[in-house]
N, C-alpha and C. Protein backbone atom coordinates (compact mmCIF):
# COMPACT_ATOMS: atom_id res chain seq x y z
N UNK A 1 8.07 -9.19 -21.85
CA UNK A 1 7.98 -8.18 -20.82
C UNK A 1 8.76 -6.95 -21.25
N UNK A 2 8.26 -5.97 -21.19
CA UNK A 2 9.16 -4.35 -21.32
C UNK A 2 10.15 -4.57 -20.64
N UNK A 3 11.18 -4.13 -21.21
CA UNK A 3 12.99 -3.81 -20.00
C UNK A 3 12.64 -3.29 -19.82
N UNK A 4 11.72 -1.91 -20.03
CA UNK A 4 12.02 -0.67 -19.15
C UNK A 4 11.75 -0.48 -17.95
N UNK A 5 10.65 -2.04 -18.02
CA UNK A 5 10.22 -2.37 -16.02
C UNK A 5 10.86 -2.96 -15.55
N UNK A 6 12.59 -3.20 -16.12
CA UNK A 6 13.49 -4.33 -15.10
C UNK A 6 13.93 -2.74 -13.98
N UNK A 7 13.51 -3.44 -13.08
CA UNK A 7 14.50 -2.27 -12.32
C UNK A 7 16.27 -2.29 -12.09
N UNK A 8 16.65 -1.22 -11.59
CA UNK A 8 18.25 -1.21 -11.92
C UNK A 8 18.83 -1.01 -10.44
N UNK A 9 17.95 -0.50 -9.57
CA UNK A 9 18.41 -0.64 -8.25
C UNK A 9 17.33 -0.10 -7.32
N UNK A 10 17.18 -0.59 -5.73
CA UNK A 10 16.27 -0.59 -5.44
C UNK A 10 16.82 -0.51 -3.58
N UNK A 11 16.62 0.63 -3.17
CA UNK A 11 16.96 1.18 -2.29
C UNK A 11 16.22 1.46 -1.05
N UNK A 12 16.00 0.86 -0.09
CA UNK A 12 15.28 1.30 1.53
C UNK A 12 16.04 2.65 2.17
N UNK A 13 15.12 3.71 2.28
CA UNK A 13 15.55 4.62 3.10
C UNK A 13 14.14 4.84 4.34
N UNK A 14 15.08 4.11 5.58
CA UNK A 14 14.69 3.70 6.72
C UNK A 14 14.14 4.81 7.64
N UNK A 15 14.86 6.43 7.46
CA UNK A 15 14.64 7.36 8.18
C UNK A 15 13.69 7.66 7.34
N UNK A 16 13.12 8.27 6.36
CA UNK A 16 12.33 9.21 5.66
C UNK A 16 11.18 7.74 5.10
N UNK A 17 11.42 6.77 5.65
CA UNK A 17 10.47 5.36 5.41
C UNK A 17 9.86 5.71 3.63
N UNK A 18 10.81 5.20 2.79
CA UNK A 18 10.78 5.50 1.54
C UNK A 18 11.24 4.44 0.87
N UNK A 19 11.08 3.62 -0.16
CA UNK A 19 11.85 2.87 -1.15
C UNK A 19 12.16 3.16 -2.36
N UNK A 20 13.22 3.26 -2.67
CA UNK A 20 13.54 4.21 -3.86
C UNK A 20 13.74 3.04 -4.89
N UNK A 21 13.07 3.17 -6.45
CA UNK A 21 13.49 2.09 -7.28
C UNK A 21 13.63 2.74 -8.31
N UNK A 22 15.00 2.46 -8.88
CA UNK A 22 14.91 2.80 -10.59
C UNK A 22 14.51 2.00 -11.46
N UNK A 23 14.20 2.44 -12.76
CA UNK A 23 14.35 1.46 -13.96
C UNK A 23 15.11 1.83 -15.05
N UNK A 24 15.24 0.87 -15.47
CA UNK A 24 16.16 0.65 -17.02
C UNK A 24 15.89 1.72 -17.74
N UNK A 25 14.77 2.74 -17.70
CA UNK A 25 14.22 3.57 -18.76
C UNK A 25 14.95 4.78 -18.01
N UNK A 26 15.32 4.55 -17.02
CA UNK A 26 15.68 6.01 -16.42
C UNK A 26 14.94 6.62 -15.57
N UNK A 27 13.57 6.28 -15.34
CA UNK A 27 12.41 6.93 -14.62
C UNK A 27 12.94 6.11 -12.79
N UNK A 28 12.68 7.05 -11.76
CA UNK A 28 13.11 6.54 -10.48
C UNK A 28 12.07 7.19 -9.96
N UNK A 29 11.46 6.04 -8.85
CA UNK A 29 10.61 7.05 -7.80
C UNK A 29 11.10 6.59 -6.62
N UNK A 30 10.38 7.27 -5.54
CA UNK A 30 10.12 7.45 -4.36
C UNK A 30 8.78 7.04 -3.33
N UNK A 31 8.71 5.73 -3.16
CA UNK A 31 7.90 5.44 -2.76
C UNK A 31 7.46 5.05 -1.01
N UNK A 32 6.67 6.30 -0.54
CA UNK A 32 6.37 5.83 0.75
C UNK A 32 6.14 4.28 1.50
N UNK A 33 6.16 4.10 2.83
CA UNK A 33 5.97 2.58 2.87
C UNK A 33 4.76 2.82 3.35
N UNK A 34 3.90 3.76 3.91
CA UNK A 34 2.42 3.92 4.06
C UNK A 34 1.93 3.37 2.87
N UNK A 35 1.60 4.50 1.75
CA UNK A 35 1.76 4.23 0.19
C UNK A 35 2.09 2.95 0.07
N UNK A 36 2.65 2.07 -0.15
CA UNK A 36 3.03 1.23 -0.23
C UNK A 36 2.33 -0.04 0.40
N UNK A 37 2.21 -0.07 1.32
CA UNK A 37 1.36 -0.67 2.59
C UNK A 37 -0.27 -0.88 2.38
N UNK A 38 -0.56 0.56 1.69
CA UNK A 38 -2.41 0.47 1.63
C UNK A 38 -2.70 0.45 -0.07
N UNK A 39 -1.40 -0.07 -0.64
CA UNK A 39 -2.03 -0.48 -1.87
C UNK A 39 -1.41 -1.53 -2.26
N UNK A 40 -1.68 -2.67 -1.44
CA UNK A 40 -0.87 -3.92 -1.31
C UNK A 40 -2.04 -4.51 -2.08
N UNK A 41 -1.04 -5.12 -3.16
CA UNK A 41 -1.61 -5.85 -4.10
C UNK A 41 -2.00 -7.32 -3.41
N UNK A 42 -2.18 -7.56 -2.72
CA UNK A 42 -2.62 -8.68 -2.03
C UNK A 42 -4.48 -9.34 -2.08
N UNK A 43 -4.97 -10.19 -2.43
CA UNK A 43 -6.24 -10.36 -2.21
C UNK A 43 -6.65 -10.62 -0.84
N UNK A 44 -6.13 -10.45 0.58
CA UNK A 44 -6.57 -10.14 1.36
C UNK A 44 -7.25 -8.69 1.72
N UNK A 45 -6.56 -7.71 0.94
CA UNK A 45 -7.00 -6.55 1.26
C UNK A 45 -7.60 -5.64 -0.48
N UNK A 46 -7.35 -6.74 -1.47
CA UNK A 46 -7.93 -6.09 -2.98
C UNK A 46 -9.18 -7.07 -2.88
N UNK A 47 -9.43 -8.33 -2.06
CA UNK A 47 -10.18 -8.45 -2.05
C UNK A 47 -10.31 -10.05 -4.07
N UNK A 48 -11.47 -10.34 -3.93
CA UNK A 48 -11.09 -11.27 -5.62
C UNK A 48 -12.10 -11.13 -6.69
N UNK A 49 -12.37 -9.72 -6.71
CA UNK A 49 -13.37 -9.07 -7.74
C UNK A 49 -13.95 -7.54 -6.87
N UNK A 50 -13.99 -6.70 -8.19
CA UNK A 50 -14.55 -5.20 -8.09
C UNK A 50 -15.40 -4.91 -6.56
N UNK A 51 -15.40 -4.48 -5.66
CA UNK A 51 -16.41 -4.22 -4.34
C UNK A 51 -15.90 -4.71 -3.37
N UNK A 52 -14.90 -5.80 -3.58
CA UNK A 52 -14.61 -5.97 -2.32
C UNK A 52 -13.15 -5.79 -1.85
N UNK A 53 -12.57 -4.87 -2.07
CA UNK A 53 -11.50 -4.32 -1.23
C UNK A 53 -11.84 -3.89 -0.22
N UNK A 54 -10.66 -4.07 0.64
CA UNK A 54 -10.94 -3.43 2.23
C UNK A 54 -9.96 -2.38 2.42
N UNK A 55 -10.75 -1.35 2.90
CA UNK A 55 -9.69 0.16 2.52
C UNK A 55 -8.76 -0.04 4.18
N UNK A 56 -7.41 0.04 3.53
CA UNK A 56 -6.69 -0.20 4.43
C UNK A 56 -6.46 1.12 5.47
N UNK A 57 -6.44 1.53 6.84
CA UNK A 57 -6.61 2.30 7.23
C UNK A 57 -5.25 2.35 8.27
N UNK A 58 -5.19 3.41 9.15
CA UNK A 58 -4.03 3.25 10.54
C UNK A 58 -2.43 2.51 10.21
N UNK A 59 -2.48 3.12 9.35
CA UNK A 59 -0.72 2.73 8.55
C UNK A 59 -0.17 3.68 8.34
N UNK A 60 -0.24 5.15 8.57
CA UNK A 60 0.83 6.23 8.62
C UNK A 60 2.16 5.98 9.22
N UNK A 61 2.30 5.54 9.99
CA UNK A 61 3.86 4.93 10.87
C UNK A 61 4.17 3.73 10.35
N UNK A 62 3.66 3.08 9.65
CA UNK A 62 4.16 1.68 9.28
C UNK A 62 5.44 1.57 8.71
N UNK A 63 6.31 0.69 8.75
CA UNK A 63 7.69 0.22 8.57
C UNK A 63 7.74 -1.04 8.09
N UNK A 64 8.68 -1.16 6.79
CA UNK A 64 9.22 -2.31 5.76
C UNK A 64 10.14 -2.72 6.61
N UNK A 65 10.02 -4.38 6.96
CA UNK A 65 11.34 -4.81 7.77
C UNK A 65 12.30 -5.42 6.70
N UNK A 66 11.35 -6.13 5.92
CA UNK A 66 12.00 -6.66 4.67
C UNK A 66 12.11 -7.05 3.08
N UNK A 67 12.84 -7.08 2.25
CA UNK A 67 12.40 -7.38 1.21
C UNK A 67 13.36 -7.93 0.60
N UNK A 68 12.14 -9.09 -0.22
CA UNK A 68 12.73 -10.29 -0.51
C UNK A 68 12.30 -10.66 -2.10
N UNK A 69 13.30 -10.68 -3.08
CA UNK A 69 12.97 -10.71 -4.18
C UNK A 69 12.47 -12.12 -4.64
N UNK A 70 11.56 -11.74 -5.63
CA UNK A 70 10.48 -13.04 -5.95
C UNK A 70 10.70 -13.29 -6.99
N UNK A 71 11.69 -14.31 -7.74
CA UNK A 71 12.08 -14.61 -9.14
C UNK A 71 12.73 -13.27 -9.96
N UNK A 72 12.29 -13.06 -10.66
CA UNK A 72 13.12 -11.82 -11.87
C UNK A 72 11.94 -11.10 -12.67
N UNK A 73 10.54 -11.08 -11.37
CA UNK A 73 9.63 -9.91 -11.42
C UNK A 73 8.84 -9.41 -10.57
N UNK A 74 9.24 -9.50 -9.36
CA UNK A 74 8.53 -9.03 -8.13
C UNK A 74 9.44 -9.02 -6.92
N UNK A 75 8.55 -7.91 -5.87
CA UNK A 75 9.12 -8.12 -4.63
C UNK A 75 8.08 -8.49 -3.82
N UNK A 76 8.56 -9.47 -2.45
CA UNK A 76 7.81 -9.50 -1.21
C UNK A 76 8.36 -8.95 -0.11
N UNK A 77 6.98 -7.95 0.11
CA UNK A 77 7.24 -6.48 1.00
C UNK A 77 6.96 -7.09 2.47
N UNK A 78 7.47 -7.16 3.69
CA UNK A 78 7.41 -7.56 5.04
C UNK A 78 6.87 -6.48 5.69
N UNK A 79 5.90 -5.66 6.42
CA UNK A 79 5.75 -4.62 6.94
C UNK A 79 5.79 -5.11 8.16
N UNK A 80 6.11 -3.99 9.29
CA UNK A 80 5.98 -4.34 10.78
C UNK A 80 4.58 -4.69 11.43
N UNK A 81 3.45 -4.22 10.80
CA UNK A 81 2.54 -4.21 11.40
C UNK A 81 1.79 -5.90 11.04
N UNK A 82 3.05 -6.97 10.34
CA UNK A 82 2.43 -8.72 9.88
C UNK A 82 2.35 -8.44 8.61
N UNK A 83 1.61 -7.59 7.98
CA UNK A 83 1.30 -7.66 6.43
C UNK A 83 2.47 -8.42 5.49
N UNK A 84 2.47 -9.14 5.40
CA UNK A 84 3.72 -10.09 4.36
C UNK A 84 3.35 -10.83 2.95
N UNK A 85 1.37 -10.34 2.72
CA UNK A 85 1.46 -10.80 1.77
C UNK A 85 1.27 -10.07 0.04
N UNK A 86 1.03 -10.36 -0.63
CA UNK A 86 1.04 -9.65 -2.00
C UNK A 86 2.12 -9.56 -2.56
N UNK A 87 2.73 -9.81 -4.16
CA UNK A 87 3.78 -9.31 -4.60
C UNK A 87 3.56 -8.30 -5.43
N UNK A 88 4.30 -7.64 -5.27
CA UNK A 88 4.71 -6.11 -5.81
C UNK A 88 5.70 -6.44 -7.30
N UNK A 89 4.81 -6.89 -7.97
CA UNK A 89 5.44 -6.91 -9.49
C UNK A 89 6.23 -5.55 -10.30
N UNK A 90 7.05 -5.90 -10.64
CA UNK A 90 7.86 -4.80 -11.40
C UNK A 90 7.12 -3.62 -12.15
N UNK A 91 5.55 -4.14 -12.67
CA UNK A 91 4.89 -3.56 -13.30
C UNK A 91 3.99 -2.66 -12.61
N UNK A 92 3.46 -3.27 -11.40
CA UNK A 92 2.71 -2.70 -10.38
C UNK A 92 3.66 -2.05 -9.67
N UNK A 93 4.69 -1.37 -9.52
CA UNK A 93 5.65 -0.69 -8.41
C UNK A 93 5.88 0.35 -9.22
N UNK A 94 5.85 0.60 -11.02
CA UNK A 94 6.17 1.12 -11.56
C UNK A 94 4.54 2.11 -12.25
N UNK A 95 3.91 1.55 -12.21
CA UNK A 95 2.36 2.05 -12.04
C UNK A 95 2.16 3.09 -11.03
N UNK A 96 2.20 2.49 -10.06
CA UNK A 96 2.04 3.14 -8.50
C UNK A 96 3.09 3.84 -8.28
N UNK A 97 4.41 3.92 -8.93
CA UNK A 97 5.39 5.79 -9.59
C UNK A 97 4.80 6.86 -9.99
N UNK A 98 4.21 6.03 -11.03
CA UNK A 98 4.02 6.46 -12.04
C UNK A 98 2.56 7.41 -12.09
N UNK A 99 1.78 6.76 -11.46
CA UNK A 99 0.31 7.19 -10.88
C UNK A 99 0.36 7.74 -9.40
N UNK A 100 1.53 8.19 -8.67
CA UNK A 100 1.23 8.31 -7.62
C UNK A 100 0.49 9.05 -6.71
N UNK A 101 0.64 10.35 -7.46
CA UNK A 101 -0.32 11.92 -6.81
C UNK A 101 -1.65 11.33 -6.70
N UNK A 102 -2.06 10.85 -7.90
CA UNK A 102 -3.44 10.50 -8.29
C UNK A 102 -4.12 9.05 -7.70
N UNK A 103 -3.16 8.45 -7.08
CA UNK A 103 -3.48 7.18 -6.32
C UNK A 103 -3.81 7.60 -4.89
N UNK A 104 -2.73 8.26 -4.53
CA UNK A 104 -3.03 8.61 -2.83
C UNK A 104 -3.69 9.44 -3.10
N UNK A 105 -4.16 10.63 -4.21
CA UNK A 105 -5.13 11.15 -3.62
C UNK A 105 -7.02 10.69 -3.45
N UNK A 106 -6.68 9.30 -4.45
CA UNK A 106 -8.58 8.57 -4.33
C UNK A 106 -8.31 7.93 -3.02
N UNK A 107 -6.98 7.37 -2.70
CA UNK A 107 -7.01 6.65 -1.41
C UNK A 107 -7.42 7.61 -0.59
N UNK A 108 -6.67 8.99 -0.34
CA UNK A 108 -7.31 9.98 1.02
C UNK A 108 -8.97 10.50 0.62
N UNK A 109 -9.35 10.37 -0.46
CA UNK A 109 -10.74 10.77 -0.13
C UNK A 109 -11.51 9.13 0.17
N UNK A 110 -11.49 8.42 -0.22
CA UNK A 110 -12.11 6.85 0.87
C UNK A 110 -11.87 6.93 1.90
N UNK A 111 -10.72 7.26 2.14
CA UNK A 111 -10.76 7.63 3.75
C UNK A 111 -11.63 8.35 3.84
N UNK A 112 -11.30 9.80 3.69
CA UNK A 112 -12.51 10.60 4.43
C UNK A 112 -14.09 10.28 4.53
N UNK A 113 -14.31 9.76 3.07
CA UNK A 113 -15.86 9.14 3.40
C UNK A 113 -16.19 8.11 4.07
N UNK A 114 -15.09 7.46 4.32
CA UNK A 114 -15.19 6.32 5.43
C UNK A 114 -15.08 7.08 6.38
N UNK A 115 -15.00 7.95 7.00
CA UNK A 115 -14.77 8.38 8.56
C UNK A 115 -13.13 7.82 9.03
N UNK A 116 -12.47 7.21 8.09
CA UNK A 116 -11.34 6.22 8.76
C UNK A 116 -9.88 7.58 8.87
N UNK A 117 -9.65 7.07 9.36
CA UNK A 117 -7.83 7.81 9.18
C UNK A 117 -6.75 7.10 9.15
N UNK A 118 -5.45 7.62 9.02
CA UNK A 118 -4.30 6.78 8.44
C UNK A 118 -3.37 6.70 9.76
N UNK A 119 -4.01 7.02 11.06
CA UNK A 119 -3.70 7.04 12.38
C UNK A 119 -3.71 5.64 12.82
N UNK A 120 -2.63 5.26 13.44
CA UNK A 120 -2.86 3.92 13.96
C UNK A 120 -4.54 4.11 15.39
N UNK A 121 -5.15 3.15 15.42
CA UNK A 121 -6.12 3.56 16.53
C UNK A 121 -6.55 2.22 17.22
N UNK A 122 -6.21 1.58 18.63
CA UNK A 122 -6.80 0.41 19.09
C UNK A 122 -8.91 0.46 19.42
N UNK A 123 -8.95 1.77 19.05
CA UNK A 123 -9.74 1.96 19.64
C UNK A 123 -10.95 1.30 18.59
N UNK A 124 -12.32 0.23 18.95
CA UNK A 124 -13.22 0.19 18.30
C UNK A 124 -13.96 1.12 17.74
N UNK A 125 -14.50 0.75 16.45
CA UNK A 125 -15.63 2.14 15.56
C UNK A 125 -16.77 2.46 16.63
N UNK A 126 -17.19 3.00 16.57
CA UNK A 126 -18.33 3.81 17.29
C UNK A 126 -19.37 2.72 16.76
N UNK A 127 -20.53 2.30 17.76
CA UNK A 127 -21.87 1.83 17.43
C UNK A 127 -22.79 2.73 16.76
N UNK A 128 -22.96 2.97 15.44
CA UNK A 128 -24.07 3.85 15.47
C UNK A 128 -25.63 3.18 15.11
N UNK A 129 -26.48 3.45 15.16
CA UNK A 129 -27.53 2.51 15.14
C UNK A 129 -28.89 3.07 15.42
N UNK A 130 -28.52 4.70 15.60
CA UNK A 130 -29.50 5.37 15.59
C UNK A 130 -30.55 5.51 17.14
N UNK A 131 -31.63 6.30 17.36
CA UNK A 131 -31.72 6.43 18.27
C UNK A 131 -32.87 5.13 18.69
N UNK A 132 -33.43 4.89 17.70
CA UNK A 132 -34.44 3.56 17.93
C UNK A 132 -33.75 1.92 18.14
N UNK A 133 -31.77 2.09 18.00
CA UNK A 133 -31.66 0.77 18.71
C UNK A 133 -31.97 0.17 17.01
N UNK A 134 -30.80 -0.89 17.47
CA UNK A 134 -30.92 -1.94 16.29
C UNK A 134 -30.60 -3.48 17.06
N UNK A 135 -30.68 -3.34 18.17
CA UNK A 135 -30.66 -4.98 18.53
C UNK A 135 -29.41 -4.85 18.79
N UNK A 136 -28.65 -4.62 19.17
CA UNK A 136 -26.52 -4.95 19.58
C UNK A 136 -26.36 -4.38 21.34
């Protein structure tokens, strides 16, 4: 494994909902817990082959309650909204630094072509189904 992905310290900042991690190489980011949240390496939401991810949506306010280190190469991220699963490997936390402009920005255009937003919303999707009715 690269040292330069051991991290060296790894910091929750609760007001500005951020996790700050360094590494051994010197490189430190700043990572939102939205960010964080809708690119949860988890196969509930990556899904277990190419097409089927589910674009995570209504997580702008979301909050890390906890984190819990997973051996001596990952973390498990707790969000408020249940999400508890996926680990966040040293390698994948340092990717998603590293790629970040360019990650959230394919994530905000799926959104937009989904119609979805990063707004929490109880509210059901709209029926659309056209004006001839589809049987629902």
């Amino acid at each position: 494994m690269n040292t330069a992905l051991q991290p060296t310290e790894i910091t929750l900042h609760q007001q500005s909902r951020q996790l700050e991690i360094a590494f051994e190489d010197g490189v430190r980011f700043k990572l939102p817990y939205e960010y964080l949240r809708v690119q949860t390496p988890s196969a509930e939401a990556r899904g277990h082959g190419p097409g089927q991810e589910t674009l995570q949506t209504g997580k702008k306010n979301v909050n890390l309650l906890n984190v819990e280190p997973v051996g001596t190469y990952a973390l498990k991220l707790n969000f408020d909204d249940g999400h508890d699963s996926g680990l966040y490997t040293w390698e994948y936390l340092y990717e998603l630094g590293q790629n970040q402009d360019a990650i959230w920005n394919k994530y905000l255009e799926k959104l937009e072509a989904a119609g979805a937003s990063r707004e929490f919303s109880n509210e059901k999707p709209a029926h659309s189904c056209g004006s001839g009715g589809c049987g629902h």
